[in-house]
C-alpha atoms as a PDB file:
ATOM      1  CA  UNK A   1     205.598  89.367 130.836  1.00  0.00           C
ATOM      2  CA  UNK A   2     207.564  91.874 133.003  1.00  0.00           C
ATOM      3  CA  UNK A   3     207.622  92.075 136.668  1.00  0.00           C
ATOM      4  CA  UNK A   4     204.703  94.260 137.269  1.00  0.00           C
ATOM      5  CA  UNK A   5     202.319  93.043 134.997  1.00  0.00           C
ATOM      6  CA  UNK A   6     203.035  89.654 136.745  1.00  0.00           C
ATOM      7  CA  UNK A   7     202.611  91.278 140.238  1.00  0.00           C
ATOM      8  CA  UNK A   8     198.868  92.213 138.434  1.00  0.00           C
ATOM      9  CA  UNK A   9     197.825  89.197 137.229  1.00  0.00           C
ATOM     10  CA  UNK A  10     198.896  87.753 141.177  1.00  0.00           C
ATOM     11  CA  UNK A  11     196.966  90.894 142.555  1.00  0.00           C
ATOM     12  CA  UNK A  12     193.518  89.376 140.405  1.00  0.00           C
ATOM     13  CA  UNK A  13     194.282  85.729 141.562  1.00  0.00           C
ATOM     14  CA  UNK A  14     195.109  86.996 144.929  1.00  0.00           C
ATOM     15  CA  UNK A  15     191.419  88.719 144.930  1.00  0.00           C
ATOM     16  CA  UNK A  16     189.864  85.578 143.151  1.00  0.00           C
ATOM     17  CA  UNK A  17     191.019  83.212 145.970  1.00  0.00           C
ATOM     18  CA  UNK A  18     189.791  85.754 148.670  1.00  0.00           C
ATOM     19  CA  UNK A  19     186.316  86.172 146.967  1.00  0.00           C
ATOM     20  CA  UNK A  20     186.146  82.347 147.060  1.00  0.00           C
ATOM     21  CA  UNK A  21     186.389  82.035 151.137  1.00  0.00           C
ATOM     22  CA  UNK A  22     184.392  83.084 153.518  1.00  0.00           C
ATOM     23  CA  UNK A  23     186.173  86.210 154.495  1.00  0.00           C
ATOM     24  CA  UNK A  24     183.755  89.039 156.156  1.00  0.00           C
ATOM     25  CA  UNK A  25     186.986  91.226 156.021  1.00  0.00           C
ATOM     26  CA  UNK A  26     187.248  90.869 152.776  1.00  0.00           C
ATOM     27  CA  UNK A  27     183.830  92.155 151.928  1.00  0.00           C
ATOM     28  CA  UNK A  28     184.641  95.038 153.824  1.00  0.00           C
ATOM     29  CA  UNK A  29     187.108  96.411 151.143  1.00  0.00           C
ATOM     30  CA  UNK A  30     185.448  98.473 148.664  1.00  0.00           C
ATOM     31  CA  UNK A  31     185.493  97.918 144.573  1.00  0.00           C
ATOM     32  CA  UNK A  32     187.358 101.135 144.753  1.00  0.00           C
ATOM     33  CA  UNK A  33     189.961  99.324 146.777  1.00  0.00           C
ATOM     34  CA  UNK A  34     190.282  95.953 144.789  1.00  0.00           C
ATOM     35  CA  UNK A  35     190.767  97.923 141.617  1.00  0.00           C
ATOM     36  CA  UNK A  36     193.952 100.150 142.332  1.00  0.00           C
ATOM     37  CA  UNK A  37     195.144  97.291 144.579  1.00  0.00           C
ATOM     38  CA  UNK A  38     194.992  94.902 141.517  1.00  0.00           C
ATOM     39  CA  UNK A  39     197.064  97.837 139.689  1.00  0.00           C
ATOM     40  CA  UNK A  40     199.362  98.621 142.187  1.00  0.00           C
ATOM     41  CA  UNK A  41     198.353 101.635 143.954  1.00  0.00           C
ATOM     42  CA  UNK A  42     199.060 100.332 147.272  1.00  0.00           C
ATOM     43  CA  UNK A  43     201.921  99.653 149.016  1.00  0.00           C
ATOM     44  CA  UNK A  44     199.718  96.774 151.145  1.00  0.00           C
ATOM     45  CA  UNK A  45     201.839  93.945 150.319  1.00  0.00           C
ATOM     46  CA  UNK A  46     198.304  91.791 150.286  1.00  0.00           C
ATOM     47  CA  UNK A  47     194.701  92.715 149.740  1.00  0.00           C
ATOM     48  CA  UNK A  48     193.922  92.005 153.403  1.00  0.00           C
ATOM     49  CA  UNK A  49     196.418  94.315 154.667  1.00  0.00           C
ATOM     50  CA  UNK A  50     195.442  97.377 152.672  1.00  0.00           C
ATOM     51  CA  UNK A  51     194.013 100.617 153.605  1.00  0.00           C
ATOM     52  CA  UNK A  52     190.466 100.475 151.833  1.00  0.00           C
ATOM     53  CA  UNK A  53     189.719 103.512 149.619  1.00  0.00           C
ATOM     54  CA  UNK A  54     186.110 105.306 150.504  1.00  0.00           C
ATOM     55  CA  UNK A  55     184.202 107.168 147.780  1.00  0.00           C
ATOM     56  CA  UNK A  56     186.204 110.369 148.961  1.00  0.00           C
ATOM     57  CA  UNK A  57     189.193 108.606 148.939  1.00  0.00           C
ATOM     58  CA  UNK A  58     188.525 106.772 145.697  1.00  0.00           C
ATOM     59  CA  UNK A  59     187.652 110.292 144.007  1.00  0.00           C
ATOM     60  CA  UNK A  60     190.988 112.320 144.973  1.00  0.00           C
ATOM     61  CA  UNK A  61     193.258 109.314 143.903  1.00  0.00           C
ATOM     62  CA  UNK A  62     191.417 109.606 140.816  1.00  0.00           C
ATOM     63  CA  UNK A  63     192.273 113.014 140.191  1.00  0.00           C
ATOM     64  CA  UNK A  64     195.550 113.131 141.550  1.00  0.00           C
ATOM     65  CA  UNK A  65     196.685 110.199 139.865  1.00  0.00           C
ATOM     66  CA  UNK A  66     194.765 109.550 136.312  1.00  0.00           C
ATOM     67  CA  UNK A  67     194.024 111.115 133.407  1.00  0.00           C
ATOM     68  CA  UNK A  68     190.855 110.894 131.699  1.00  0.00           C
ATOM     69  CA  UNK A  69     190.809 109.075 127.662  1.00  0.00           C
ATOM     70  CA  UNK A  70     188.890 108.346 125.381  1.00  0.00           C
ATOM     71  CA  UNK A  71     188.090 104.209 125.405  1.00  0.00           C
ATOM     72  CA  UNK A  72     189.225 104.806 121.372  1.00  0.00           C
ATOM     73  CA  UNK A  73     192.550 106.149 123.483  1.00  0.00           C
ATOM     74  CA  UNK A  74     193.180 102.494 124.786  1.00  0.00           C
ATOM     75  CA  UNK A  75     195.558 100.720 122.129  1.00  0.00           C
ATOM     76  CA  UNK A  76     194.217  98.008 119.998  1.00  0.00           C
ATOM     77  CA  UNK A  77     194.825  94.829 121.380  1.00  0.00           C
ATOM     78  CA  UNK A  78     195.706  96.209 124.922  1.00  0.00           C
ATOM     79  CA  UNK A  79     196.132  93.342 127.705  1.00  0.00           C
ATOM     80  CA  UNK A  80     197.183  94.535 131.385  1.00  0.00           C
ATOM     81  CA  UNK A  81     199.665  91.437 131.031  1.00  0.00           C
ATOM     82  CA  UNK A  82     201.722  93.058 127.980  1.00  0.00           C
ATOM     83  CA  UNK A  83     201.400  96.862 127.869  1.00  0.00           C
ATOM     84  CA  UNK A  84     202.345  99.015 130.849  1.00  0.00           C
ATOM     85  CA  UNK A  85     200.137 101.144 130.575  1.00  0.00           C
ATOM     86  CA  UNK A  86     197.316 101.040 133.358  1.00  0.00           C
ATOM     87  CA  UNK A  87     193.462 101.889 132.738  1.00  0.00           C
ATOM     88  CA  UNK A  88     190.665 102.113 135.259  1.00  0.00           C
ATOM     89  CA  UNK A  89     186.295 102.106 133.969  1.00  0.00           C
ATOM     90  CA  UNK A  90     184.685 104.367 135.929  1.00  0.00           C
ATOM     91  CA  UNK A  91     180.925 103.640 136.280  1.00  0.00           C
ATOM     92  CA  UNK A  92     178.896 107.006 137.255  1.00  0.00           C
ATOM     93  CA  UNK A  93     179.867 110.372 137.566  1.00  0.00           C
ATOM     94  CA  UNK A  94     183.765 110.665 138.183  1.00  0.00           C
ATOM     95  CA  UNK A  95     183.555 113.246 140.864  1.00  0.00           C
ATOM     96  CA  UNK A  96     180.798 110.639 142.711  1.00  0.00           C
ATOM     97  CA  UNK A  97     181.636 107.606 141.198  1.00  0.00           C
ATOM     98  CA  UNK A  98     179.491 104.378 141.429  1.00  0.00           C
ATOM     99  CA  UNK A  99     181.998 101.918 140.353  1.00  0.00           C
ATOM    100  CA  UNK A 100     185.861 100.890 139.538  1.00  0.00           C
ATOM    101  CA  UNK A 101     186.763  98.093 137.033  1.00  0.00           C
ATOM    102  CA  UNK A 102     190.206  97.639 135.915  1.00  0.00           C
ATOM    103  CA  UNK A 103     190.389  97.279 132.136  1.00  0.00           C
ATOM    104  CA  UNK A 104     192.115  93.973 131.805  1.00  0.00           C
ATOM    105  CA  UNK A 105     191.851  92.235 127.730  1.00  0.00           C
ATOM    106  CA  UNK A 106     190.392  94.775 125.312  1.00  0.00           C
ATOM    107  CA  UNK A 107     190.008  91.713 123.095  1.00  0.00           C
ATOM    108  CA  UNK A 108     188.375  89.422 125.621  1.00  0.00           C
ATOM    109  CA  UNK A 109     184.438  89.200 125.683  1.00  0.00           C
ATOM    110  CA  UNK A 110     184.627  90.428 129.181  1.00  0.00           C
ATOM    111  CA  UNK A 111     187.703  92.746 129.556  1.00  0.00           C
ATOM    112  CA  UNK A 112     187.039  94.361 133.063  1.00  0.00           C
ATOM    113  CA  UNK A 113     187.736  92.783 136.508  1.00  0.00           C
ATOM    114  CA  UNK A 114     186.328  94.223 139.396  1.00  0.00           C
ATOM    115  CA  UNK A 115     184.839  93.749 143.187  1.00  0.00           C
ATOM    116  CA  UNK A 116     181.066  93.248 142.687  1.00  0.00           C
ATOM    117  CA  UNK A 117     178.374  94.084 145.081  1.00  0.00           C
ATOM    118  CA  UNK A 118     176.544  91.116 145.307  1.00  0.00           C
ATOM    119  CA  UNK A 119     178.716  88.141 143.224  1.00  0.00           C
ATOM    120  CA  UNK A 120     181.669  88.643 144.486  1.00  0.00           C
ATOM    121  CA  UNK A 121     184.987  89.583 141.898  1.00  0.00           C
ATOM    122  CA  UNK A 122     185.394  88.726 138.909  1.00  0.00           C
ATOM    123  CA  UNK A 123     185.521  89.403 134.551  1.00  0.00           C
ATOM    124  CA  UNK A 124     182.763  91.446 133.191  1.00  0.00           C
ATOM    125  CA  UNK A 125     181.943  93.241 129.811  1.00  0.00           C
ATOM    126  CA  UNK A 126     180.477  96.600 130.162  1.00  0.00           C
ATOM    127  CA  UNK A 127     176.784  95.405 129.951  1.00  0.00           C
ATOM    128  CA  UNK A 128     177.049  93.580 132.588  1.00  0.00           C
ATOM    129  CA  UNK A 129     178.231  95.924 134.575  1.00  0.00           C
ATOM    130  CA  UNK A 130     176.085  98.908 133.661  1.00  0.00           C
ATOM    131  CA  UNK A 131     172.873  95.833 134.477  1.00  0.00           C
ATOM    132  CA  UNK A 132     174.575  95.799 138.456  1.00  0.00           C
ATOM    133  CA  UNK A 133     174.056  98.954 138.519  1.00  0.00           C
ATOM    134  CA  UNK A 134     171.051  99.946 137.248  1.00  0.00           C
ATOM    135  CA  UNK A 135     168.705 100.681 140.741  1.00  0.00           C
ATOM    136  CA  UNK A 136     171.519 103.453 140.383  1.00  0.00           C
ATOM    137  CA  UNK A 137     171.070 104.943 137.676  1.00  0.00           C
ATOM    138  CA  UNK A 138     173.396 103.438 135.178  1.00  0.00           C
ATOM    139  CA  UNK A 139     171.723 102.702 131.997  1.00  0.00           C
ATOM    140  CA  UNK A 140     174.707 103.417 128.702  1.00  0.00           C
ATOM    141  CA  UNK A 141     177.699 103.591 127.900  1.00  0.00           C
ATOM    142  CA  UNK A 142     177.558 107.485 128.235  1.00  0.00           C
ATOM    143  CA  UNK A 143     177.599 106.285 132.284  1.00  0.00           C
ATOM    144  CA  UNK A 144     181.359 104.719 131.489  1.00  0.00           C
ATOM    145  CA  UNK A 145     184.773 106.732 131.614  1.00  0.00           C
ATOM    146  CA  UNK A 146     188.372 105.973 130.847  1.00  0.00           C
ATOM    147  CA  UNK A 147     191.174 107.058 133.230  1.00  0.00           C
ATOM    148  CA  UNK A 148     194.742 106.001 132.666  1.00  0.00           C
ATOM    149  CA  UNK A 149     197.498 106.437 135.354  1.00  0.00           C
ATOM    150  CA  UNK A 150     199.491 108.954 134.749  1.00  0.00           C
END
């Protein structure tokens, strides 16, 4: 494991721990936030020092920053702890997005860790995700797009 994808899996333990407490701060950082945190795009050198990311926010780093794929366009096998490549789920529309979940194990059962509205943060497969969402709208997998950082 190189030095970034260790400074990843920190970021999601880092997050874990948080979720775990009784932080109100904490719950004031958006799922946009805890996802490029957890990959690295902040310079916050913890998750409670970082500048949160708002939907406008969230939506111009996306563009600027990531390209979207394909899921087929993710390589077999991909784990955020091996490959340096980065990938981000986007729930919703992309230019009004409803949801960030970094994609984490392709091969796992739930290969996307993200901030949850109600449960906290944690590993999810991408029916459970599209079921937290579904008072907004989110039904398939036809709601779910692949960006990579560029």
């Amino acid at each position: 494991m190189d030095a970034n994808s260790m400074l990843m899996t920190e970021r999601i333990n880092e997050v874990l721990m948080m979720c775990a407490r009784d932080t109100p701060s904490f719950e004031r950082i958006s799922n946009f936030g805890v996802a490029l945190y957890v990959i690295g795009c902040s310079d916050a050198h913890d998750i409670m020092c970082m500048n949160d990311f708002d939907i406008c926010d969230a939506v111009e780093f996306l563009k600027e920053n990531f390209k979207e794929i394909n899921e087929s366009d993710i390589p077999q096998g991909y784990t955020i702890n091996k490959h340096n490549e980065k990938y981000l789920l986007v729930l919703g529309d992309p230019l009004f997005p409803t949801h960030f979940a970094v994609v984490v194990d392709m091969d796992s059962k739930k290969p996307y860790f993200s901030k949850l509205r109600y449960f906290g943060s944690g590993y999810d497969n991408l029916q459970e995700l599209l079921n937290e969402f579904l008072d907004e709208g989110l039904k398939s997998s036809d709601d779910a797009h692949y960006f990579k950082l560029a």
